[in-house]
C-alpha atoms as a PDB file:
ATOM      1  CA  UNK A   1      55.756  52.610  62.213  1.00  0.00           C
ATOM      2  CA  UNK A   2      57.501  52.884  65.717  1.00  0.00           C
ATOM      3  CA  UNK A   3      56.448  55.928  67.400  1.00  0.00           C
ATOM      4  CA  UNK A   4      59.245  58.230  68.697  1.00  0.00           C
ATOM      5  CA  UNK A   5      59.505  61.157  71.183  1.00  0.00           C
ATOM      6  CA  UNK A   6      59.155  64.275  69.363  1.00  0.00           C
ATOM      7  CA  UNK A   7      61.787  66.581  71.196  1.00  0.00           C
ATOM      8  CA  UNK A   8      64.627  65.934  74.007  1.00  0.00           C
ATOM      9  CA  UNK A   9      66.490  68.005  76.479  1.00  0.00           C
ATOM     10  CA  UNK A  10      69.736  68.278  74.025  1.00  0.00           C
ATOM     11  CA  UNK A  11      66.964  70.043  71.221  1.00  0.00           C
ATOM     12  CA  UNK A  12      68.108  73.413  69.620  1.00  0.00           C
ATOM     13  CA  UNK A  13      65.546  75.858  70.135  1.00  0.00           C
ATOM     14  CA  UNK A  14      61.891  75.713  68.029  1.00  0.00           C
ATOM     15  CA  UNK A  15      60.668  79.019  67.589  1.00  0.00           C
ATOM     16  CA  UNK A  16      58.408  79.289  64.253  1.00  0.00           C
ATOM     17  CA  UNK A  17      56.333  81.805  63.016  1.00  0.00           C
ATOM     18  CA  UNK A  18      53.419  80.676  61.200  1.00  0.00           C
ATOM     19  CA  UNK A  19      51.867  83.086  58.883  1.00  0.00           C
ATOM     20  CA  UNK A  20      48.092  82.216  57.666  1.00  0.00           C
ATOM     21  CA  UNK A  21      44.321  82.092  58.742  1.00  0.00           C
ATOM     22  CA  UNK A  22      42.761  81.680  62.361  1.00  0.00           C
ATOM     23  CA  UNK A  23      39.968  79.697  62.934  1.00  0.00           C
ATOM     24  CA  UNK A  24      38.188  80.975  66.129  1.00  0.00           C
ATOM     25  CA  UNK A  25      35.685  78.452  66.765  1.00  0.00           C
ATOM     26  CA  UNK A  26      38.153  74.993  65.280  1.00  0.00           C
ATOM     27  CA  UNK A  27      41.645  74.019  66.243  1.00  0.00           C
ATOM     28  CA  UNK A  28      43.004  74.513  62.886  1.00  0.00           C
ATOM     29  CA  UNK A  29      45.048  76.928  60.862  1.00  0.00           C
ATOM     30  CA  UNK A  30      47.205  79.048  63.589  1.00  0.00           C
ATOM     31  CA  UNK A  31      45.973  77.679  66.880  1.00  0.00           C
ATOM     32  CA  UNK A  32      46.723  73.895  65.613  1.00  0.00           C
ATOM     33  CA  UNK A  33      50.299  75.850  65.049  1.00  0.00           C
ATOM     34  CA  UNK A  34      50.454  76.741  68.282  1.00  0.00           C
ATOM     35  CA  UNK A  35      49.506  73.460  69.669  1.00  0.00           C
ATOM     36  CA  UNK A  36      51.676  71.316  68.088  1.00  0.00           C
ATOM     37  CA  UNK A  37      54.658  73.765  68.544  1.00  0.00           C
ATOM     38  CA  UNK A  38      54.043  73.542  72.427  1.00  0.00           C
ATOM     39  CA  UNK A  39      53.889  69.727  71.913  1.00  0.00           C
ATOM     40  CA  UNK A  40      57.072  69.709  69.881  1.00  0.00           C
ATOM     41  CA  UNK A  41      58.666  71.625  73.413  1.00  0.00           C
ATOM     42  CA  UNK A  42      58.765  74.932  71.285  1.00  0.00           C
ATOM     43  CA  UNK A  43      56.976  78.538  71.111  1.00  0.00           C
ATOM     44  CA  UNK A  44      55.413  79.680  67.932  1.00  0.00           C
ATOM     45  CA  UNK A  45      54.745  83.091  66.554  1.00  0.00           C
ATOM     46  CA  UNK A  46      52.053  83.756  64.453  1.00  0.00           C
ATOM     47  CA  UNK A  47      51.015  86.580  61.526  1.00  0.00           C
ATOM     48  CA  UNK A  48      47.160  86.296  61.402  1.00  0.00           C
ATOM     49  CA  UNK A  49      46.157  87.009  57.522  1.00  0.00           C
ATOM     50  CA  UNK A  50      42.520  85.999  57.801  1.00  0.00           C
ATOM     51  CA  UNK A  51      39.584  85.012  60.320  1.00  0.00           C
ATOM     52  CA  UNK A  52      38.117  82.105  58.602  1.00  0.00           C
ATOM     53  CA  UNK A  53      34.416  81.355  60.424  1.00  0.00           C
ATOM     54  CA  UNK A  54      34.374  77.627  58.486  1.00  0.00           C
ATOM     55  CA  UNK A  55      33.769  74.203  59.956  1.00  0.00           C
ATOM     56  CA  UNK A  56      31.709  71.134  59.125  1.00  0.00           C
ATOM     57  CA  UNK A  57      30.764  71.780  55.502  1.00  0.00           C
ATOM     58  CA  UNK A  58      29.714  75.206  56.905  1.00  0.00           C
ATOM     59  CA  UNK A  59      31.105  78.536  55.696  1.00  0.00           C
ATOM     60  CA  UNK A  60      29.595  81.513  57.339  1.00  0.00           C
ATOM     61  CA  UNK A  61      32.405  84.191  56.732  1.00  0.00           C
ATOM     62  CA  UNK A  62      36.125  84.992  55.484  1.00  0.00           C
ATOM     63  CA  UNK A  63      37.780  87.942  56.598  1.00  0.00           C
ATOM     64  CA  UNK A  64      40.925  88.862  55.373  1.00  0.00           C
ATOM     65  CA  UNK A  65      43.106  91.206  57.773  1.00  0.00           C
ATOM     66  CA  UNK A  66      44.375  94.337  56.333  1.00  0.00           C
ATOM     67  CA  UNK A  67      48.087  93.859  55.137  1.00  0.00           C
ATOM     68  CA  UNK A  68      49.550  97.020  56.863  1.00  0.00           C
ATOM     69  CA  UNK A  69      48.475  94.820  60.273  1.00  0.00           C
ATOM     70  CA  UNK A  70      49.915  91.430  59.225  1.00  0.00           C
ATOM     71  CA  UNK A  71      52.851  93.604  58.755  1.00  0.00           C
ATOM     72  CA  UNK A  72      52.564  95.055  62.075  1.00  0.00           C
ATOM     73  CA  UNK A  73      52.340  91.491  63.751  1.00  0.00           C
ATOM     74  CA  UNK A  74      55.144  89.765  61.336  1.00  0.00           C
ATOM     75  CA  UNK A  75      57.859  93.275  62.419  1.00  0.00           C
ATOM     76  CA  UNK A  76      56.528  93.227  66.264  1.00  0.00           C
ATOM     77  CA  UNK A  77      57.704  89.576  66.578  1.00  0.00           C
ATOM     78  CA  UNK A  78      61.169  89.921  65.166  1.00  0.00           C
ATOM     79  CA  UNK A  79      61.777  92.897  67.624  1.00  0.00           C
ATOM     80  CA  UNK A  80      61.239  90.883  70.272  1.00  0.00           C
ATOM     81  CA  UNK A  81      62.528  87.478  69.180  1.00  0.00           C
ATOM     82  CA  UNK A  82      64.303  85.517  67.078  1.00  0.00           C
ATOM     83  CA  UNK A  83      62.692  83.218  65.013  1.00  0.00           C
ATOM     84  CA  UNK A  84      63.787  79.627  64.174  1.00  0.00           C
ATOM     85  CA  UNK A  85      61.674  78.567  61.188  1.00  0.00           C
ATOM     86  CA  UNK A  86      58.606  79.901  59.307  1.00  0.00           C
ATOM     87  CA  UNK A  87      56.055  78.224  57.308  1.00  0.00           C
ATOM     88  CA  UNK A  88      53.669  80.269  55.332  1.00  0.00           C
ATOM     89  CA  UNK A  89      49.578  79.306  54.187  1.00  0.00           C
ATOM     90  CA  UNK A  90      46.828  81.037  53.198  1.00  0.00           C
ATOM     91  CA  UNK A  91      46.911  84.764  52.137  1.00  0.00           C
ATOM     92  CA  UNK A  92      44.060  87.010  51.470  1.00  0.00           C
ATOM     93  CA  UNK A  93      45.727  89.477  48.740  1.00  0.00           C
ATOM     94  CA  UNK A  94      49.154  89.908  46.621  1.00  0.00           C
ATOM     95  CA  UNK A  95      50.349  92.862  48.614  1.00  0.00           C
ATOM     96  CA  UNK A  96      50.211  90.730  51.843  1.00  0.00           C
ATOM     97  CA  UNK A  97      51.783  88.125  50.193  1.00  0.00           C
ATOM     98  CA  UNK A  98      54.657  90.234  48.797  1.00  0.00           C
ATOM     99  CA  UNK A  99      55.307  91.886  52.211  1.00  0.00           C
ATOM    100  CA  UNK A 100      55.339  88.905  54.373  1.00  0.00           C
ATOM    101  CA  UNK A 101      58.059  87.504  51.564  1.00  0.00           C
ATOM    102  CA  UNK A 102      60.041  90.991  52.168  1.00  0.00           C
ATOM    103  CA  UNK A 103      60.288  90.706  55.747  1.00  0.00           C
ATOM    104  CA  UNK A 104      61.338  87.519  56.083  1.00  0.00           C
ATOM    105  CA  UNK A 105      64.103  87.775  53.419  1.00  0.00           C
ATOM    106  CA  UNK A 106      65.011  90.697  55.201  1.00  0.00           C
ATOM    107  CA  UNK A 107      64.633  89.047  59.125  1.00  0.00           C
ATOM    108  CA  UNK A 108      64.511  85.495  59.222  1.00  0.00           C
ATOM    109  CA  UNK A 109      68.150  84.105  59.674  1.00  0.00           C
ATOM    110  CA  UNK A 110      69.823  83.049  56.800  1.00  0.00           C
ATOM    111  CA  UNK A 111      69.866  78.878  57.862  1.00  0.00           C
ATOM    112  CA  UNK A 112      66.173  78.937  59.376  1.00  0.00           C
ATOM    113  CA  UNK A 113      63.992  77.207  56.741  1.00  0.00           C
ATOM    114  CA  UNK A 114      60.719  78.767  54.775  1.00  0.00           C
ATOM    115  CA  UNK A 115      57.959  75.904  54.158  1.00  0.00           C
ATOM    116  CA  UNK A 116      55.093  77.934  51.923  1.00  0.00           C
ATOM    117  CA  UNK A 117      52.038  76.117  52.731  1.00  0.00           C
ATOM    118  CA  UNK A 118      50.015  76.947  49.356  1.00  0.00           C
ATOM    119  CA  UNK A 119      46.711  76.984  50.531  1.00  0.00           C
ATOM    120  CA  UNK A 120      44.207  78.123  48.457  1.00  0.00           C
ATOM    121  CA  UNK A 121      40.721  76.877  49.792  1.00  0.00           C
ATOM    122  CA  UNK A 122      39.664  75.528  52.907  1.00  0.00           C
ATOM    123  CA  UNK A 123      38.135  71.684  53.622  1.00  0.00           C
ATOM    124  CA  UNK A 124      34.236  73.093  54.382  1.00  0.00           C
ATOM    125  CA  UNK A 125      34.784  74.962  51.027  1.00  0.00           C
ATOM    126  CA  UNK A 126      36.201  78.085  51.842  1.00  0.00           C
ATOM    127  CA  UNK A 127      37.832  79.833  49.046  1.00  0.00           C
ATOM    128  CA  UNK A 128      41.030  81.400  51.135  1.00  0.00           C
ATOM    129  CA  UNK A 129      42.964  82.919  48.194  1.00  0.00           C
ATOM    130  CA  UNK A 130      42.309  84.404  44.531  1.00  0.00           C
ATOM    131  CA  UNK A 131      44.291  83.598  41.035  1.00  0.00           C
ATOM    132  CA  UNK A 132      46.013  87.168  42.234  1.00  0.00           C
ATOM    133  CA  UNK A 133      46.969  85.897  44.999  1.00  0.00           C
ATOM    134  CA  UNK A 134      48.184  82.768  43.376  1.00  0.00           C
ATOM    135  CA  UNK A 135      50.200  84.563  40.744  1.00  0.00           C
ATOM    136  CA  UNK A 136      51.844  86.239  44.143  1.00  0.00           C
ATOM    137  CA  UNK A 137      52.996  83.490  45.656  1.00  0.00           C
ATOM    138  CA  UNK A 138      54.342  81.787  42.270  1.00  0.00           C
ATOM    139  CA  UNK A 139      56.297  84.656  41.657  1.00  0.00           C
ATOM    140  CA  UNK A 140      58.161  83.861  45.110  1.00  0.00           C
ATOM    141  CA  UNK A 141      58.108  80.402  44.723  1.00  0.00           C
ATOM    142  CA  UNK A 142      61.807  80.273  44.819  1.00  0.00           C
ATOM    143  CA  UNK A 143      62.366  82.093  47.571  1.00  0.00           C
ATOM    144  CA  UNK A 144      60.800  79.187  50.269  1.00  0.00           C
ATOM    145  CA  UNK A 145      63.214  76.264  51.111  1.00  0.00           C
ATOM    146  CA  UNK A 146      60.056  73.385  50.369  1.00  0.00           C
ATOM    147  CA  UNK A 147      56.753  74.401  49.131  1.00  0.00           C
ATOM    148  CA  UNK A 148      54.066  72.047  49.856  1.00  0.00           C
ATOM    149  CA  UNK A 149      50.808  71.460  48.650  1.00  0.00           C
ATOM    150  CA  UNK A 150      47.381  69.457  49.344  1.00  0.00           C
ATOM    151  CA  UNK A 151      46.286  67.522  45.972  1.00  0.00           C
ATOM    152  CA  UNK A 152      43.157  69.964  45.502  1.00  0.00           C
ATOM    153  CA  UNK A 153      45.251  72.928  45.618  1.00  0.00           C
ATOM    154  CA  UNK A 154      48.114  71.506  43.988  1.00  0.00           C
ATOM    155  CA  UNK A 155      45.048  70.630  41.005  1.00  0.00           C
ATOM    156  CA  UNK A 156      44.433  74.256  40.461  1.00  0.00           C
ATOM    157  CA  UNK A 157      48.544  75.238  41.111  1.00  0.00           C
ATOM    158  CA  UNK A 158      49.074  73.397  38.449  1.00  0.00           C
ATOM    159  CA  UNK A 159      45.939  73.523  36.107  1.00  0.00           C
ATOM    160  CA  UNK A 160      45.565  70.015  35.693  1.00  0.00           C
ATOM    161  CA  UNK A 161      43.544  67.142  37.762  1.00  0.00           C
ATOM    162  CA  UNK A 162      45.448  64.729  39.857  1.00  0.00           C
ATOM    163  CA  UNK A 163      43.713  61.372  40.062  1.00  0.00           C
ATOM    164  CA  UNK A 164      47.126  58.921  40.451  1.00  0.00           C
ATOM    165  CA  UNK A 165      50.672  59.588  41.286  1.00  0.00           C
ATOM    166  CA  UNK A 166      51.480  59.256  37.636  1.00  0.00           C
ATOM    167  CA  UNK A 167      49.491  62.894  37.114  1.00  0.00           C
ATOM    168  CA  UNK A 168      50.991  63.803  40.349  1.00  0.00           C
ATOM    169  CA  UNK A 169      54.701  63.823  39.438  1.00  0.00           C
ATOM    170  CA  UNK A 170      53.749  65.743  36.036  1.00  0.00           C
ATOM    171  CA  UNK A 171      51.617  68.249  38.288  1.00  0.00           C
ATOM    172  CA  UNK A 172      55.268  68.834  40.391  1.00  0.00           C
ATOM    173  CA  UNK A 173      57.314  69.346  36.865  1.00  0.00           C
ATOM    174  CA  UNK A 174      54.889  71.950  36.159  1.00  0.00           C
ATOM    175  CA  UNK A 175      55.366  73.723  39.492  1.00  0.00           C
ATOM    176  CA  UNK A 176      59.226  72.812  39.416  1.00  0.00           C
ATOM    177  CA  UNK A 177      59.265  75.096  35.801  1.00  0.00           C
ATOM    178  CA  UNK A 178      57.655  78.139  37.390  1.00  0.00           C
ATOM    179  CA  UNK A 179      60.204  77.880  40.066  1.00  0.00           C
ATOM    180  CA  UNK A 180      59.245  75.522  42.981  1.00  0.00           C
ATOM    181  CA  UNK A 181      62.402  73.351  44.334  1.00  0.00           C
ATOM    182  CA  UNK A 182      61.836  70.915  46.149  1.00  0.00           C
ATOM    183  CA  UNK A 183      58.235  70.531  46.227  1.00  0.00           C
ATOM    184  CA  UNK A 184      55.773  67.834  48.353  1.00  0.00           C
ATOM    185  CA  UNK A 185      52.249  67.311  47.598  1.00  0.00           C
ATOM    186  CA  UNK A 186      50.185  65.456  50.230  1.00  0.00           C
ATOM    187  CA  UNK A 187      48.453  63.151  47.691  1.00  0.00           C
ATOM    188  CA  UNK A 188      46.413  61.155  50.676  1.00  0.00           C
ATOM    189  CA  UNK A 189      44.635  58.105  49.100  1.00  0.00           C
ATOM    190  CA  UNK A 190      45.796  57.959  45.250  1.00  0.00           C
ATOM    191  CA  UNK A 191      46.537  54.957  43.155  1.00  0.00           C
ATOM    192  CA  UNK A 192      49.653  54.687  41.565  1.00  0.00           C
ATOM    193  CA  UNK A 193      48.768  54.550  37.667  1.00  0.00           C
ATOM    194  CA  UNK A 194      46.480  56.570  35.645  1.00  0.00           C
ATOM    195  CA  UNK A 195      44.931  53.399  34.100  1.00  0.00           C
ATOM    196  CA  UNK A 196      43.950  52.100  38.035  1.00  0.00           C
ATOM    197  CA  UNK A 197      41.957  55.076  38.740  1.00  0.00           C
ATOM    198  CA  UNK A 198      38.826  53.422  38.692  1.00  0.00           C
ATOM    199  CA  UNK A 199      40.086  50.696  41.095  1.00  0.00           C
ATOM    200  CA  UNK A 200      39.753  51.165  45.050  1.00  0.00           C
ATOM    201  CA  UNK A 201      42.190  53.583  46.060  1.00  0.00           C
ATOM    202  CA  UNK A 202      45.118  51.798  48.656  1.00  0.00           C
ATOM    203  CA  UNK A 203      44.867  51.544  52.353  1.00  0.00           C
ATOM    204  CA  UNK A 204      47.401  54.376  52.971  1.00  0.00           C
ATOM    205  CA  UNK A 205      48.305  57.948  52.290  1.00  0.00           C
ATOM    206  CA  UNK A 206      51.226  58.958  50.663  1.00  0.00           C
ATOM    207  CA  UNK A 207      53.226  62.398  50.283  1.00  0.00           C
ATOM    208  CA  UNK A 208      55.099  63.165  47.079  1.00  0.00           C
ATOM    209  CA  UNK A 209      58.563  64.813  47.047  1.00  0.00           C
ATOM    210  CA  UNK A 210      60.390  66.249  44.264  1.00  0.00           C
ATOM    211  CA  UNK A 211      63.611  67.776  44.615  1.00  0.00           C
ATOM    212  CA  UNK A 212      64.327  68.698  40.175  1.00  0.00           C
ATOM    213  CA  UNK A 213      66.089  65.276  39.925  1.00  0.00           C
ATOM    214  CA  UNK A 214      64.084  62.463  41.467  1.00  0.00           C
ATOM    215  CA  UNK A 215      60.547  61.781  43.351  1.00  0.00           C
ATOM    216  CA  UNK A 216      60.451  60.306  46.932  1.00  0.00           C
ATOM    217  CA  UNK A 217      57.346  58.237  48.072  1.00  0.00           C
ATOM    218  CA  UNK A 218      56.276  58.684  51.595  1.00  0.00           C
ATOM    219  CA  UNK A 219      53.806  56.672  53.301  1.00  0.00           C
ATOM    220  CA  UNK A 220      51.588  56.210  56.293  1.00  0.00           C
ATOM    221  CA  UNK A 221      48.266  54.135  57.334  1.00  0.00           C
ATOM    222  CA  UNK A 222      45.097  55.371  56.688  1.00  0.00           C
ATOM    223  CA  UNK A 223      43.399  56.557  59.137  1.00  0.00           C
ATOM    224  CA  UNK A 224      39.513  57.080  58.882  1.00  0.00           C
ATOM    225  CA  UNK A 225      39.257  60.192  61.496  1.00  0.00           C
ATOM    226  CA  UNK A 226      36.696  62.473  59.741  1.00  0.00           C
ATOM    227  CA  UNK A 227      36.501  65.201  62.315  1.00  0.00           C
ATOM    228  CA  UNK A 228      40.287  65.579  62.819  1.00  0.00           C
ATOM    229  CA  UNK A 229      41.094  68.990  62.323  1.00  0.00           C
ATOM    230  CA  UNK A 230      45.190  70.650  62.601  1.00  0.00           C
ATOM    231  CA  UNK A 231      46.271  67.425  60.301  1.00  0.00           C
ATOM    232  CA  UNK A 232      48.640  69.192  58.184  1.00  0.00           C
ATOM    233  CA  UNK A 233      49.507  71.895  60.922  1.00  0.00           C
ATOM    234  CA  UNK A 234      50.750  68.903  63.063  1.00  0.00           C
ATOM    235  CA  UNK A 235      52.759  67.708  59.827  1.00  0.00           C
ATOM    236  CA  UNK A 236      54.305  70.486  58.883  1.00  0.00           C
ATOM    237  CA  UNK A 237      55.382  71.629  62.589  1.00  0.00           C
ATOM    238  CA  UNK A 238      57.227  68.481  63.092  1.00  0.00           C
ATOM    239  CA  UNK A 239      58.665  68.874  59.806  1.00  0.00           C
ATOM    240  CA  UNK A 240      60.514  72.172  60.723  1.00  0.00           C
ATOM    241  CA  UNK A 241      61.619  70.853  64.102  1.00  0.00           C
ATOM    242  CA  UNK A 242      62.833  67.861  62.841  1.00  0.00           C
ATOM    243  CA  UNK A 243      64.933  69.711  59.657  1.00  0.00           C
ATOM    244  CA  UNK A 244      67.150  71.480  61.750  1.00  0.00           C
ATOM    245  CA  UNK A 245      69.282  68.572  62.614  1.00  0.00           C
ATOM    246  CA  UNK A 246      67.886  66.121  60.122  1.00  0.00           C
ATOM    247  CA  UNK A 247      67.848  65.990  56.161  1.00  0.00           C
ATOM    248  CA  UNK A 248      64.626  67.047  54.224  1.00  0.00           C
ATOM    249  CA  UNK A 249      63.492  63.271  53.504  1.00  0.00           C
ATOM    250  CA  UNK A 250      64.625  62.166  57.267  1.00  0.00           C
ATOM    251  CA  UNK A 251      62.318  64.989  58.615  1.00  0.00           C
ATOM    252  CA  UNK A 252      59.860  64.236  56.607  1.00  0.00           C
ATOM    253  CA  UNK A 253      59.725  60.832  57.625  1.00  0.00           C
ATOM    254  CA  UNK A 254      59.826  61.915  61.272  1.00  0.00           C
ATOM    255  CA  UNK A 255      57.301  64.412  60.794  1.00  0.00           C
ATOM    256  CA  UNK A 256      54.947  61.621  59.117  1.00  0.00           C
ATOM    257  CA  UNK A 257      55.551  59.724  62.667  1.00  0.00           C
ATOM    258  CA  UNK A 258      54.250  62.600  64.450  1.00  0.00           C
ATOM    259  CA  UNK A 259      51.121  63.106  62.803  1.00  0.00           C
ATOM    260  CA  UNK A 260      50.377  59.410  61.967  1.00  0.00           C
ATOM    261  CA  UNK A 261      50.303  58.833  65.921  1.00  0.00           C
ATOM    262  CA  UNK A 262      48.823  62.483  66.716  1.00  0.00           C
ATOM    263  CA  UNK A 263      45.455  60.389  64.523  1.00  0.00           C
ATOM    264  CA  UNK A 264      45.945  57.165  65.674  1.00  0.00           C
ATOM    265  CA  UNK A 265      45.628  58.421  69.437  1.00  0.00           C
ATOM    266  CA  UNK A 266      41.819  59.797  68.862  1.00  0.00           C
ATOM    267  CA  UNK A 267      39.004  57.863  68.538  1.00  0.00           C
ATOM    268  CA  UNK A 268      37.288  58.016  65.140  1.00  0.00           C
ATOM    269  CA  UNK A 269      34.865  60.904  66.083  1.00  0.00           C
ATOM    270  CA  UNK A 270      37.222  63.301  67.738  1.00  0.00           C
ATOM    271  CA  UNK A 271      38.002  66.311  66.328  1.00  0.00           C
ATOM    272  CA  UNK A 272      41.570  66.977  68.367  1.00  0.00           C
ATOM    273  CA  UNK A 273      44.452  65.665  67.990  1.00  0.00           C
ATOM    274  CA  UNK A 274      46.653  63.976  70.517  1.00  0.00           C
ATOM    275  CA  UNK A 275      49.898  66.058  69.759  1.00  0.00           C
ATOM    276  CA  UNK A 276      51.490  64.507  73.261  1.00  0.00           C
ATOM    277  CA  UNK A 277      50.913  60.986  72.005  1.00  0.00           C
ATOM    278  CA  UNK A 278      54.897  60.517  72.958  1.00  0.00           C
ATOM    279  CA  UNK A 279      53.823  60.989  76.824  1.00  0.00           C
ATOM    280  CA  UNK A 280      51.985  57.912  77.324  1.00  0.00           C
ATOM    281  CA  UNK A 281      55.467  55.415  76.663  1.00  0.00           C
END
């Protein structure tokens, strides 16, 4: 995988709003947004919907904020600004999740893309979102440009367990029927057939995209960095800088760059990522 600079002079402008959960004592949720957008040579915007106290297997408190003030936050920054992408993740309640739909129907331009993060529970165990809140977002599942999933919440998504990529591509039909096109589920370390699950799974992770007519296969090395936190932040960043003047699967292979080297840069017991890996050529 050759590394590549993430952004360049000639760039359009990256301005995202990311809507979902702040971690206040871990870089992950909205301030891994933020630091990967300032790596990326952009400026995000962010709609807090929860303060998630969660880290190391440890889950002391989830707080969802009030949906009249993730309103507030989500109409305050398209007074001032203008938006160049959004990505949405985990919601607290349906009514938040239906307003933050409305407004950005109503205020995101028409050619910035939508990437709804469906996250449902947290990696310490946190449970981040309800079956209400789940029957929300699938209800608006059309109305995001990709919707993306990690295989534990894509497992309860879809109401089925994913233990290959064989149960994988039937979990993304079943999402594709209620509405989801084109979908990507970040599988990480699967086998490929049903039969092989009780083999070793392979030495790399792979993402699984499905636009309603074929599946892509993305992959990327393994890396064993247990602490990393602002993984899928990092990702998914990249992903909506790079689709503005690249296709869905050639940002998503740029974005896989990106985060592959953002891991690779760390030692094995760091917990940050090295978003400015591209610096040190």
């Amino acid at each position: 995988m050759d590394p590549e600079p993430s952004s360049a002079s000639a760039d359009p402008p990256f301005h995202p709003v990311a809507v979902g959960p702040l971690y206040p004592s871990i870089e992950r949720g909205l301030s891994a947004d933020l630091a990967a957008t300032r790596a990326l040579g952009g400026t995000a915007f962010t709609g807090c919907t929860a303060h998630v106290v969660a880290s190391d297997g440890l889950v002391t408190d989830v707080l969802d904020v009030p949906t009249d003030s993730v309103s507030a936050q989500l109409e305050h920054t398209f007074q001032v600004a203008d938006p160049t992408a959004a990505k949405i993740s985990a919601v607290g309640h349906p009514a938040t999740v239906e307003r933050v739909f409305e407004l950005l129907d109503d205020q995101l331009a028409e050619d910035a893309p939508l990437v709804l993060d469906l996250t449902l529970s947290g990696p310490s165990g946190e449970d981040l979102s309800g079956p209400d809140v789940l029957e929300a977002f699938a209800e608006r599942y059309d109305q995001a440009d990709l919707v993306t999933l990690r295989r534990s919440d894509a497992e309860r998504a879809a109401g089925m367990a994913i233990p290959s990529l064989d149960d994988a591509q039937v979990a993304l039909q079943r999402l594709e029927d209620l509405g989801a096109a084109p979908l990507l589920l970040r599988c990480g370390r699967l086998p490929t057939h049903h039969f092989d699950t009780d083999s070793d799974p392979p030495p790399y992770s792979v993402d699984l995209l499905y636009d309603s007519d074929e599946f892509s296969l993305f992959e990327a090395p393994h890396l064993e960095r247990p602490r990393a936190r602002g993984a899928s932040s990092a990702f998914l960043t990249a992903l909506l800088k790079h689709w503005d003047t690249n296709s869905l699967p050639e940002a998503l292979q740029k974005a896989k760059v990106f985060v592959t080297e953002s891991l690779r840069h760390i030692d094995e017991n760091a917990s940050l990522l090295r978003y400015d890996w591209f610096s040190e050529k």
